[in-house]
Structure formats: structure tokens, C-alpha cells
PDB file of N, CA and C in Angstrom:
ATOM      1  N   UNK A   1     -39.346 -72.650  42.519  1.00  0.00           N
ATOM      2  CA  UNK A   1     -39.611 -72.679  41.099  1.00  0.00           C
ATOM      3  C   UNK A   1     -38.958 -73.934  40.503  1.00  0.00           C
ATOM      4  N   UNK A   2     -39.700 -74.819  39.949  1.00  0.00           N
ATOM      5  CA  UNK A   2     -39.155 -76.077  39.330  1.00  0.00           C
ATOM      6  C   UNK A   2     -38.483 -75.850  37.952  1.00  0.00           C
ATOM      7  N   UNK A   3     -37.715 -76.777  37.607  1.00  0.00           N
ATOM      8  CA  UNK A   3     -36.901 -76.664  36.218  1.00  0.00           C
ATOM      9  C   UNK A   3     -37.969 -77.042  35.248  1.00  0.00           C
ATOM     10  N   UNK A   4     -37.647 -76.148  33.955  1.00  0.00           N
ATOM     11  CA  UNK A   4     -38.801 -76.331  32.651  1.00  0.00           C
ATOM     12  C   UNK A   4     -38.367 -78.293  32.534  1.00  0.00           C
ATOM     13  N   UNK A   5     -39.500 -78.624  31.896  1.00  0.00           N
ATOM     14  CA  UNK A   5     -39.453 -79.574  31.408  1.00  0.00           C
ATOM     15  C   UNK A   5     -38.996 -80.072  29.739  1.00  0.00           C
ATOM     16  N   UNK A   6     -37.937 -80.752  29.777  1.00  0.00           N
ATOM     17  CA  UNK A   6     -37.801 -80.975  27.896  1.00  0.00           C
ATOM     18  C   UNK A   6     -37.614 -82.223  27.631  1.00  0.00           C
ATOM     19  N   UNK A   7     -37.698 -82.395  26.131  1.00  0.00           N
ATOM     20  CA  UNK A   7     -37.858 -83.813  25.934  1.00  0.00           C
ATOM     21  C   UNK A   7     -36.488 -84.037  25.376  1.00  0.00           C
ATOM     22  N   UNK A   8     -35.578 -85.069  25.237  1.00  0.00           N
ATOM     23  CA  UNK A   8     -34.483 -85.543  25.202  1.00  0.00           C
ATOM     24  C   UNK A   8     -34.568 -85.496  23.152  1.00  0.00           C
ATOM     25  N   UNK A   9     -33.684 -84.678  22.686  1.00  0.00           N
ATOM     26  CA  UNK A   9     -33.876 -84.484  21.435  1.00  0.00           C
ATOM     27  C   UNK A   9     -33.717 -85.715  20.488  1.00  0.00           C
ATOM     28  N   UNK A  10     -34.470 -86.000  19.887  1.00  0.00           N
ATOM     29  CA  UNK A  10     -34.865 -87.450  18.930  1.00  0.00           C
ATOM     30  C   UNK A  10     -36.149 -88.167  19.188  1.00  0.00           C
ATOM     31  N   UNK A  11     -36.354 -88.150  21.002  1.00  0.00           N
ATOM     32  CA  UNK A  11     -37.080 -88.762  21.763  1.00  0.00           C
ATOM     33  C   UNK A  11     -38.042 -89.012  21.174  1.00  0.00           C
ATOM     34  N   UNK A  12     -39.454 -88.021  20.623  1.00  0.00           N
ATOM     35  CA  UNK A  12     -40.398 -87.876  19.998  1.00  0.00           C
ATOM     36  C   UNK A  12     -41.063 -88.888  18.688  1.00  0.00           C
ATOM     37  N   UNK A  13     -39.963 -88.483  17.417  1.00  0.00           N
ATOM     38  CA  UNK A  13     -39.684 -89.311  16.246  1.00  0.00           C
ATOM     39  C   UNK A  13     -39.220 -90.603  16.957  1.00  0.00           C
ATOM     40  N   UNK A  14     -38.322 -90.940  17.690  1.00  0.00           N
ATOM     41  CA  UNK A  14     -38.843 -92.575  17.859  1.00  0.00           C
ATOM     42  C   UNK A  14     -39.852 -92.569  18.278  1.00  0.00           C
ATOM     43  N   UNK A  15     -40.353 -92.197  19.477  1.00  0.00           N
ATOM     44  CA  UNK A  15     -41.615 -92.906  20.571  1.00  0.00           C
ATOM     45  C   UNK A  15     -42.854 -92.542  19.454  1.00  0.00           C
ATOM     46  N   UNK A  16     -42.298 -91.875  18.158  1.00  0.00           N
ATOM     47  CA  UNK A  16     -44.114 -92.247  17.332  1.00  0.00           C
ATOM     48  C   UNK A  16     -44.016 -93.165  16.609  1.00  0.00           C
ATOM     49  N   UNK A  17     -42.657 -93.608  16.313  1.00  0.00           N
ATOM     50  CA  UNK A  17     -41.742 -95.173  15.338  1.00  0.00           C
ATOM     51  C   UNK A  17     -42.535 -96.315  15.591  1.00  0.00           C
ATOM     52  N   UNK A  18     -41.872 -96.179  17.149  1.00  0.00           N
ATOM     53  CA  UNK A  18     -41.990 -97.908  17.530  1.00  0.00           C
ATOM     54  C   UNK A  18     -43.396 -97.366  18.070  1.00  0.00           C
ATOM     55  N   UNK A  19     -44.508 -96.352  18.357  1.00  0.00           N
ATOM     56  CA  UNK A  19     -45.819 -96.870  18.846  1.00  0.00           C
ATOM     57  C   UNK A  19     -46.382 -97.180  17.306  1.00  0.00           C
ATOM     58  N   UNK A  20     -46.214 -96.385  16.215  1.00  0.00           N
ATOM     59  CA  UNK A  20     -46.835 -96.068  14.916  1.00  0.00           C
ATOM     60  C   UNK A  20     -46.672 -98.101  14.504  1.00  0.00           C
ATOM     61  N   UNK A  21     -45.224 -98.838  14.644  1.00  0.00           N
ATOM     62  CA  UNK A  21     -45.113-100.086  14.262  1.00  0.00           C
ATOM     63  C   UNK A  21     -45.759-101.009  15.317  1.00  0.00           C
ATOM     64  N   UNK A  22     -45.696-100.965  16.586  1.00  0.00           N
ATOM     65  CA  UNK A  22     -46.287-101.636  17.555  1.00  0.00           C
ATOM     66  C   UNK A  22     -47.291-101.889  17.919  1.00  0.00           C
ATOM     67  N   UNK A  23     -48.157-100.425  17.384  1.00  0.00           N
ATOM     68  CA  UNK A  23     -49.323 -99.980  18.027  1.00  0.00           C
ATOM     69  C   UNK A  23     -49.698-100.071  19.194  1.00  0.00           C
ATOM     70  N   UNK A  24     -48.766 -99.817  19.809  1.00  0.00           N
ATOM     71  CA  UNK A  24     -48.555-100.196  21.754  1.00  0.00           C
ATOM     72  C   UNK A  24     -48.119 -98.991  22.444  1.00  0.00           C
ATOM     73  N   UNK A  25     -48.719 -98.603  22.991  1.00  0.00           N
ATOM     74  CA  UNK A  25     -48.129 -97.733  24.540  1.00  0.00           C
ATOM     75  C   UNK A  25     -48.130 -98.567  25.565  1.00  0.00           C
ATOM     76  N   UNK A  26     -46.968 -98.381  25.984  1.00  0.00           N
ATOM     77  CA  UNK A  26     -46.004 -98.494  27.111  1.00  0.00           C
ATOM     78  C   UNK A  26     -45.883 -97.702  28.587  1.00  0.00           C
ATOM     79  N   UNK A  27     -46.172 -97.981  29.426  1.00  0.00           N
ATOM     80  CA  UNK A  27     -45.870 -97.400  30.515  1.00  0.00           C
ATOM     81  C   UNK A  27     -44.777 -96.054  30.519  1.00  0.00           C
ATOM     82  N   UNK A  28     -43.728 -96.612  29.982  1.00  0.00           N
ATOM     83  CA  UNK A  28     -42.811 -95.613  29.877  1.00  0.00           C
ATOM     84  C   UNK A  28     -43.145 -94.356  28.627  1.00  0.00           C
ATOM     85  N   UNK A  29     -43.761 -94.928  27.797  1.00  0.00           N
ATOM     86  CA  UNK A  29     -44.562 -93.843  26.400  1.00  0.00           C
ATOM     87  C   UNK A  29     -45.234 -92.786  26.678  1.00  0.00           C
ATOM     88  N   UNK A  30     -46.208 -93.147  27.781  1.00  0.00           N
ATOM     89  CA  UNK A  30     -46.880 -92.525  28.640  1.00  0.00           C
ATOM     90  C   UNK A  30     -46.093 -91.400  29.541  1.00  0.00           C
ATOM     91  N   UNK A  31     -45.423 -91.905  29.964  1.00  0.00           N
ATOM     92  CA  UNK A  31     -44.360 -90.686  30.527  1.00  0.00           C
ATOM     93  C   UNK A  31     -43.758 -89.232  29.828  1.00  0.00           C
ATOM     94  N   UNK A  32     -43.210 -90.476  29.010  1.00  0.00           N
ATOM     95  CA  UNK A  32     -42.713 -89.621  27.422  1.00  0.00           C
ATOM     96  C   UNK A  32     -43.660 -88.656  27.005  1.00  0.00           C
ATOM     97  N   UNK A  33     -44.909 -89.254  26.634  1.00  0.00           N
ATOM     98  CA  UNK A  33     -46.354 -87.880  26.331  1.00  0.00           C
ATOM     99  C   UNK A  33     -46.460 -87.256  27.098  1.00  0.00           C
ATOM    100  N   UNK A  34     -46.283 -87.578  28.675  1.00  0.00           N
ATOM    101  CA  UNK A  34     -47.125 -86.276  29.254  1.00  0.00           C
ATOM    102  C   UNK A  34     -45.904 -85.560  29.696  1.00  0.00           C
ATOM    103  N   UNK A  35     -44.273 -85.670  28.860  1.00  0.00           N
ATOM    104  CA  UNK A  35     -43.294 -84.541  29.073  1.00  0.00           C
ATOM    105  C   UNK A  35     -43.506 -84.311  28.066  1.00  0.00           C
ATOM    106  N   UNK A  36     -43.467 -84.538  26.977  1.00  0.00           N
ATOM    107  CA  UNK A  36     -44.039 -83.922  25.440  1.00  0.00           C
ATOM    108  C   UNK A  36     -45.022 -82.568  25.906  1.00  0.00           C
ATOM    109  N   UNK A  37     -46.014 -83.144  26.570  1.00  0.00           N
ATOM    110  CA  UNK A  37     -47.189 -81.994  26.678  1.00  0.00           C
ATOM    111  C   UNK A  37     -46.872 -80.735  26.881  1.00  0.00           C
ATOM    112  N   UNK A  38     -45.756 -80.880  27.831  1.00  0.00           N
ATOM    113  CA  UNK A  38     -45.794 -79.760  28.780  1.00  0.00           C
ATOM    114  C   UNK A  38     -44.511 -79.319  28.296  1.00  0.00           C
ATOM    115  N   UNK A  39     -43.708 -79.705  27.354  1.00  0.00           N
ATOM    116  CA  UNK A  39     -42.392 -79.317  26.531  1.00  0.00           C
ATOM    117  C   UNK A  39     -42.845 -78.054  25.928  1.00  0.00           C
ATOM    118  N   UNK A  40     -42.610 -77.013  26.342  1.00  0.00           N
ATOM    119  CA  UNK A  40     -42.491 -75.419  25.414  1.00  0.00           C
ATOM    120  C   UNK A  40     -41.503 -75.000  24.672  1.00  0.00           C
ATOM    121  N   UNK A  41     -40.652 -76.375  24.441  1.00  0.00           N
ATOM    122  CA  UNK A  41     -39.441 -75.862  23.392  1.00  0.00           C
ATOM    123  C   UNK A  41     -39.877 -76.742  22.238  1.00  0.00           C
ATOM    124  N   UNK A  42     -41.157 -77.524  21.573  1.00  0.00           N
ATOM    125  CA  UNK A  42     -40.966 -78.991  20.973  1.00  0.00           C
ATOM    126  C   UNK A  42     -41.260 -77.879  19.809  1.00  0.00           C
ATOM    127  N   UNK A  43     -40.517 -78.529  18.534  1.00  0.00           N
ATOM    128  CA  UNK A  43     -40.905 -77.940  17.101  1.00  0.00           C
ATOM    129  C   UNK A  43     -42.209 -78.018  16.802  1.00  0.00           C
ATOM    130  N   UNK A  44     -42.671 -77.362  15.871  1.00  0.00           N
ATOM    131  CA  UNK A  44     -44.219 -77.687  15.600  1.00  0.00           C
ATOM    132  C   UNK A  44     -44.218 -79.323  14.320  1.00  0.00           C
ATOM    133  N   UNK A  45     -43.048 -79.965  14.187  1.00  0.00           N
ATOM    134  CA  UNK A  45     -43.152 -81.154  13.310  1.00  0.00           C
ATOM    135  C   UNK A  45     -43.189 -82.371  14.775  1.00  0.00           C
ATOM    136  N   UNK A  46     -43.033 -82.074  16.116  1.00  0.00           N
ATOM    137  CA  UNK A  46     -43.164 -82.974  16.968  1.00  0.00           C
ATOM    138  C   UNK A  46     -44.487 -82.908  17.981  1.00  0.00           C
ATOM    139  N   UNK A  47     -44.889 -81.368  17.741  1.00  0.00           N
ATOM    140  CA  UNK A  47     -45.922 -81.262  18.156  1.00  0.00           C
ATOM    141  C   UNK A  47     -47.114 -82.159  17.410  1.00  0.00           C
ATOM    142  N   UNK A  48     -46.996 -82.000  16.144  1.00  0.00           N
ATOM    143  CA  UNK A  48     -47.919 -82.072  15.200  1.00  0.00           C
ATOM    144  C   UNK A  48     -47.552 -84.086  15.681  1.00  0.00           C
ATOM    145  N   UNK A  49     -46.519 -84.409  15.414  1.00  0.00           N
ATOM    146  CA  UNK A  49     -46.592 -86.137  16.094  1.00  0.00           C
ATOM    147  C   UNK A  49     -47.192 -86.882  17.404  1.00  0.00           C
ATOM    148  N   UNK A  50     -46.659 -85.845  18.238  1.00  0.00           N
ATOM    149  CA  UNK A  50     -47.780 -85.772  19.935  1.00  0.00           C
ATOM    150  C   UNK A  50     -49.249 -85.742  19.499  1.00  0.00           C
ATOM    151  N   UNK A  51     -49.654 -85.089  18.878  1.00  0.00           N
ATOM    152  CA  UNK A  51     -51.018 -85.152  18.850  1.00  0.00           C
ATOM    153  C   UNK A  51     -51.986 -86.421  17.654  1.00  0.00           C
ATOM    154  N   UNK A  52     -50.881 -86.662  16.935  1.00  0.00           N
ATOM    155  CA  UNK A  52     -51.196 -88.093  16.026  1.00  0.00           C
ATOM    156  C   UNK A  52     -51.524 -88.997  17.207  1.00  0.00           C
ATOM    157  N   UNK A  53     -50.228 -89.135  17.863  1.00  0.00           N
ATOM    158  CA  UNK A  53     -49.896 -90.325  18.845  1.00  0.00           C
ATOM    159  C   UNK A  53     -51.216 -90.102  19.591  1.00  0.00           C
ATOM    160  N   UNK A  54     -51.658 -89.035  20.152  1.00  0.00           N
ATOM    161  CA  UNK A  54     -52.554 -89.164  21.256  1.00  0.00           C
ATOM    162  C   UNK A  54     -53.934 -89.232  20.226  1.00  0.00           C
ATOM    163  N   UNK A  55     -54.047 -88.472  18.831  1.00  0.00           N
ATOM    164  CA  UNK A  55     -55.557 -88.854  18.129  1.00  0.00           C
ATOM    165  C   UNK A  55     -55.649 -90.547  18.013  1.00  0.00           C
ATOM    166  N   UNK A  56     -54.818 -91.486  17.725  1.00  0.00           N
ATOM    167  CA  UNK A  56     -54.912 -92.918  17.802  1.00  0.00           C
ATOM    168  C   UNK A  56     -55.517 -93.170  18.964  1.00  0.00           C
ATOM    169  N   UNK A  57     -54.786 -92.924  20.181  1.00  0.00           N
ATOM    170  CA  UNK A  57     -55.107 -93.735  21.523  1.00  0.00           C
ATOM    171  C   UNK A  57     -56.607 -93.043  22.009  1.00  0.00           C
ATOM    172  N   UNK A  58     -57.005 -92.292  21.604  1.00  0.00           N
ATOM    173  CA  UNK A  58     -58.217 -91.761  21.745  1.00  0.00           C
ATOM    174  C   UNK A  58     -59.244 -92.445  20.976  1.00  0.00           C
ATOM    175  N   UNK A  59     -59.000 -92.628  19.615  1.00  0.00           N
ATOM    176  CA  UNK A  59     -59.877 -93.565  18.932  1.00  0.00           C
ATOM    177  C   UNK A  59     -59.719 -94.869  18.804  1.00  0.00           C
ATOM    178  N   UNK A  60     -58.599 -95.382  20.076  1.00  0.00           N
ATOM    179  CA  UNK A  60     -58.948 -96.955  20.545  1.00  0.00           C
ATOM    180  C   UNK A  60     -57.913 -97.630  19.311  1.00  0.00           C
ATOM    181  N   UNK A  61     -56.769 -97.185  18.525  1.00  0.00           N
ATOM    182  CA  UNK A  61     -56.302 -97.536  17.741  1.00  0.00           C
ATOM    183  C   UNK A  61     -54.991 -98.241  18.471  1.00  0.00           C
ATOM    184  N   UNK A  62     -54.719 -97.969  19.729  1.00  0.00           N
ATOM    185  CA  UNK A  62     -53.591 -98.209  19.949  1.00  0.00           C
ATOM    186  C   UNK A  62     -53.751 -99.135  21.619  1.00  0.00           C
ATOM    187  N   UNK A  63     -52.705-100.162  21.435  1.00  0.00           N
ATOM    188  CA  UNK A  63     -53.428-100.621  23.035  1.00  0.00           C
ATOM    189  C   UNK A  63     -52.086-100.298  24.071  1.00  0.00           C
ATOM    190  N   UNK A  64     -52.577-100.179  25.261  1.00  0.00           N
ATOM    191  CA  UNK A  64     -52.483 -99.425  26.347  1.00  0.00           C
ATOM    192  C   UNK A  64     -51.409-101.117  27.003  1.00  0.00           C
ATOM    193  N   UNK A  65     -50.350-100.553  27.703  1.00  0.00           N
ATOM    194  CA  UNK A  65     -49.561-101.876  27.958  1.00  0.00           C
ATOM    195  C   UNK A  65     -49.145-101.658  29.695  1.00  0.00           C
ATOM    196  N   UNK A  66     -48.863-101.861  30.919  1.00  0.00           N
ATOM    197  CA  UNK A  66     -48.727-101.685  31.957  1.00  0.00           C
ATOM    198  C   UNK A  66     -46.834-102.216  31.800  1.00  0.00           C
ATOM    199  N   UNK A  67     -46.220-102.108  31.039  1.00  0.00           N
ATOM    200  CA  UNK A  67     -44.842-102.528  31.043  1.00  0.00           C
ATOM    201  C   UNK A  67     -43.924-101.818  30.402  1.00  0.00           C
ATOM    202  N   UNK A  68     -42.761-101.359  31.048  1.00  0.00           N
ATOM    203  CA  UNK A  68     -42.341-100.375  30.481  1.00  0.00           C
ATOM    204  C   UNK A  68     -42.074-100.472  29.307  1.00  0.00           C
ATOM    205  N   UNK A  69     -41.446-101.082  28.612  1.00  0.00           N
ATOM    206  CA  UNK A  69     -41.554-101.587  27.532  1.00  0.00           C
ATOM    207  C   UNK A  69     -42.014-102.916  26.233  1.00  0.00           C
ATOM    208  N   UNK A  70     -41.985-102.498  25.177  1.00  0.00           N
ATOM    209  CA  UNK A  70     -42.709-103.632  24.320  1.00  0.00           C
ATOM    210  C   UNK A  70     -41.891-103.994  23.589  1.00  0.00           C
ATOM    211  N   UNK A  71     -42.461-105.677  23.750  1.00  0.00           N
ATOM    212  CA  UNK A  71     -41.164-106.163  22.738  1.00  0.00           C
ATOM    213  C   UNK A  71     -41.994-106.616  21.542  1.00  0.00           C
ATOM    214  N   UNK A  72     -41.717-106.663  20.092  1.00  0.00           N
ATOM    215  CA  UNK A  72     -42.472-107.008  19.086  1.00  0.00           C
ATOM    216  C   UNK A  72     -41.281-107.361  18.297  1.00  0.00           C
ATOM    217  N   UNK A  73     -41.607-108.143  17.355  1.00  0.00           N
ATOM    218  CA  UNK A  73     -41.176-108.175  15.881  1.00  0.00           C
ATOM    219  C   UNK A  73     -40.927-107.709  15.004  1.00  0.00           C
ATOM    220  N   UNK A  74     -40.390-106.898  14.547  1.00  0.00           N
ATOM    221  CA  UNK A  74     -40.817-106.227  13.079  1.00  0.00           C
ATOM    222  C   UNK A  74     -40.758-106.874  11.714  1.00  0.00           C
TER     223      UNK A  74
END
């Protein structure tokens, strides 16, 4: 039996920060969502952000990066 999966508390509210300012997913973002998914402890105010994050990248709003991280400007 494997250990539940959780997301590191804050984790969420940033990783929708810097994609929401970047408009970039990240290799590592990607990770981050698909422990989000499967998180059965996430509030319904981070749930409700998981699924922003993923309605963007679905409608092509957000671009897709092969590096773990992004560096930008603000």
C-alpha cells in the first residue's frame, strides 16, 4: 500500500502566481498538477485553482516549457 499523496502547504497559491504571471508551465508545474490531482486533502479554494490552471492550458492560454523552471521578469 503506497503513502497518500499531498501537496506541500502554500504549494498551490504559488504554482497558480508565477503560472497566472508567466503564463508558463514548467516541467516541474506539471508534476506539481498531477500531485494536486490526486491530493484528497486540497481545500476546495485550491481545488477550485487546479482547475483554473488546467482550464487555461486546455484552451492553449498557457505555453508548455520542457525546463524545470522559468525565468521571467516581472
Amino acid at each position: 500500500m503506497s503513502a497518500p499523496i499531498q501537496v506541500l502547504p502554500g504549494a498551490i497559491a504559488e504554482l497558480f502566481a508565477q503560472v497566472s504571471v508567466s503564463g508558463v508551465i514548467t516541467l516541474a508545474d506539471r508534476y506539481g498538477l498531477m500531485a494536486a490531482v490526486f491530493d484528497e486533502s486540497l481545500s476546495d479554494e485550491e481545488r477550485h485553482a487546479v482547475n483554473r490552471i488546467l482550464r487555461a492550458a486546455c484552451r492553449g492560454q498557457l505555453k508548455f516549457v520542457n525546463e524545470i523552471s522559468a525565468e521571467f521578469n516581472a
